[in-house]
Protein backbone atom coordinates (compact mmCIF):
# COMPACT_ATOMS: atom_id res chain seq x y z
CA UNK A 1 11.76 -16.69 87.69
CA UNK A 2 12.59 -15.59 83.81
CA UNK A 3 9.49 -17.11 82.80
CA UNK A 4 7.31 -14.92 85.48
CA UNK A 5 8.82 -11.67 85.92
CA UNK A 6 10.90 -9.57 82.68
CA UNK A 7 14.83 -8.91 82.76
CA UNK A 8 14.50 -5.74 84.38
CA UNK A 9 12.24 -6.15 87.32
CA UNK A 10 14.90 -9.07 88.27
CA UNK A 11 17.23 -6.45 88.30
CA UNK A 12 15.51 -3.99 89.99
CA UNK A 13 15.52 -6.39 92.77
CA UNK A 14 19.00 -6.97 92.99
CA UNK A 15 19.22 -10.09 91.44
CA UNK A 16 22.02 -10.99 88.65
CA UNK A 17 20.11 -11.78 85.33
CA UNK A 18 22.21 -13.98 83.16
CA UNK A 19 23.38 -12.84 79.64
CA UNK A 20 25.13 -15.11 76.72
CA UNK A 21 27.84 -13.66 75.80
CA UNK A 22 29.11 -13.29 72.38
CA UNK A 23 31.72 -16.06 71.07
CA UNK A 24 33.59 -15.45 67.99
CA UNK A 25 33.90 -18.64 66.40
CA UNK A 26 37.46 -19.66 64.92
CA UNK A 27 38.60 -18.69 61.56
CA UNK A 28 40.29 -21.83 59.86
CA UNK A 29 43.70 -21.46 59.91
CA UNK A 30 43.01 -21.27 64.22
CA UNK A 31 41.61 -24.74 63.41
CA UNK A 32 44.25 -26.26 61.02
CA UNK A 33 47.57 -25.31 63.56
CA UNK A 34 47.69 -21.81 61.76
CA UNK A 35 49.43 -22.99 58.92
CA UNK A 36 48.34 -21.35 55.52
CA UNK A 37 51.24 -23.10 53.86
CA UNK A 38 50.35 -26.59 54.00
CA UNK A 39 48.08 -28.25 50.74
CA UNK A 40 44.87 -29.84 51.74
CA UNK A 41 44.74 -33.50 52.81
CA UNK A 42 42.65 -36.36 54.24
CA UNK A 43 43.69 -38.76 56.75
CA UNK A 44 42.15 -42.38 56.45
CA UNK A 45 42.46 -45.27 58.87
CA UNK A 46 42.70 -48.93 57.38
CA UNK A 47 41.38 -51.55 59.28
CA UNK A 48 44.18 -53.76 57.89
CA UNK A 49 47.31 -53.17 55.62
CA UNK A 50 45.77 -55.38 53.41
CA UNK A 51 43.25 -52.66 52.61
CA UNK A 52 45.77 -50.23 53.09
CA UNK A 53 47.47 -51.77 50.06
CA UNK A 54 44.47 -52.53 47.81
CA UNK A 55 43.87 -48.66 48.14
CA UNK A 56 46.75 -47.60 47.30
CA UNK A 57 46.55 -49.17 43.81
CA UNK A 58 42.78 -48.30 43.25
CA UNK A 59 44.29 -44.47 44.04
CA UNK A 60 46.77 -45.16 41.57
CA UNK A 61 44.86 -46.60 39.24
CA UNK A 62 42.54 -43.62 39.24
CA UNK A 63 45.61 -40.99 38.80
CA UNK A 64 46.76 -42.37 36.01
CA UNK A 65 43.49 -41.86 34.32
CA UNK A 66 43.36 -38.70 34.89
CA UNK A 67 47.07 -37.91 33.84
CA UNK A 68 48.11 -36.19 30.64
């Protein structure tokens, strides 16, 4: 029907015309639990401690080149 007849002859007849309504999308701290407090991080799953392990020292191995 919207693509033959305008929003306000479908309302003249009585009919309910559908209309999006507004959503407010959520700020950040609504996505992250609300906590402002807590420092940034990054959650990776290891198929196997053995790469667990091996990451751990390339991670360490890059620190400690960027140390003072």
């Amino acid at each position: 029907m919207a693509n033959d007849w305008n929003e306000k002859q479908i309302e003249e007849w009585g009919l309910d015309v559908w209309q999006q309504e507004e959503i407010e999308e959520p700020k950040f701290d609504e996505l992250n639990g609300g906590e402002k407090d807590n420092n940034p991080s990054i959650k990776i799953t290891f198929k196997s401690y053995k790469d667990l392990e091996d990451a751990e020292i390339e991670i360490q191995e890059l620190i400690s080149k960027y140390k003072d």
